[in-house]
Protein backbone atom coordinates (compact mmCIF):
# COMPACT_ATOMS: atom_id res chain seq x y z
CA UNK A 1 121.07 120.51 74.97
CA UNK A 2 121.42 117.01 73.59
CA UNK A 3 124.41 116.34 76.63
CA UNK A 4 121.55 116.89 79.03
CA UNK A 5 119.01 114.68 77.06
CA UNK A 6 120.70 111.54 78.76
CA UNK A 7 120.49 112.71 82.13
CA UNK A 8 116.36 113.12 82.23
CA UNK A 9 115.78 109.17 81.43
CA UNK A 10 117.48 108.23 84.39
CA UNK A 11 116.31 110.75 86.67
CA UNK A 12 112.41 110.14 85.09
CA UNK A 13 113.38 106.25 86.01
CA UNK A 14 114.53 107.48 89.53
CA UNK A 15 111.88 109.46 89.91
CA UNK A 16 109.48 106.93 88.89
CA UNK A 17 110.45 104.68 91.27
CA UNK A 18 110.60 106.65 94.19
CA UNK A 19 106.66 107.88 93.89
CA UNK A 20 105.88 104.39 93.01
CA UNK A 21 107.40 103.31 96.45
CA UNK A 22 105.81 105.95 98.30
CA UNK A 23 102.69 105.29 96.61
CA UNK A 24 102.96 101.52 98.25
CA UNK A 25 103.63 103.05 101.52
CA UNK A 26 100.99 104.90 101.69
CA UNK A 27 98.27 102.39 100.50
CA UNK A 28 99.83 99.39 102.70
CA UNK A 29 99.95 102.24 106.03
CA UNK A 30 96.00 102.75 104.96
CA UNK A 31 95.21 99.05 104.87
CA UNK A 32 96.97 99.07 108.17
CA UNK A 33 95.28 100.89 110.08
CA UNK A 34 91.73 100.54 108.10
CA UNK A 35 92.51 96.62 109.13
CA UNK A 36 93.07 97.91 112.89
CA UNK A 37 89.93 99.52 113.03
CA UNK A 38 88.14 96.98 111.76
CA UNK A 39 89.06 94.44 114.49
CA UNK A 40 88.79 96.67 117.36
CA UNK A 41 85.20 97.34 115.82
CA UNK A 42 84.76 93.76 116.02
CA UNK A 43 86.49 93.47 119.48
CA UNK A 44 83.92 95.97 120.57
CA UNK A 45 80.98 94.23 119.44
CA UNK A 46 81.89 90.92 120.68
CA UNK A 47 82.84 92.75 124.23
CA UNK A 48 79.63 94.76 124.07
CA UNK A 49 77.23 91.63 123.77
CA UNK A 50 78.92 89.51 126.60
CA UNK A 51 78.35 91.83 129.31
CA UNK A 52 74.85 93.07 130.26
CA UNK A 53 75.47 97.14 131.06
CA UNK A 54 74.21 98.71 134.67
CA UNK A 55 72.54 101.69 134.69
C-alpha cells in the first residue's frame, strides 16, 4: 500500500488541474455569451429608439 501512496499526489495534482481548467472554461464561455447578450440588448435599444414603429 505504501508503493501506491506515490501515485495519488500526482494524479490529485493532475486532477487538480484539469477541473481547475475546466472550471476557467466554463466561467470565461459564461462571460461570453452573458457579454453577447448584453450588447445585442443594447443594440436593440439603440435600434428601437431610432425608428418610429407603424401600426
Amino acid at each position: 500500500m505504501i508503493v501506491l501512496a506515490g501515485e495519488w499526489v500526482p494524479a490529485w495534482l493532475w486532477m487538480s488541474i484539469a477541473f481547475l481548467v475546466a472550471a476557467l472554461g466554463v466561467v470565461g464561455l459564461g462571460w461570453w455569451v452573458l457579454r453577447g447578450d448584453a450588447m445585442n440588448r443594447a443594440a436593440e435599444e439603440t435600434l428601437g429608439s431610432e425608428t418610429p414603429e407603424h401600426h
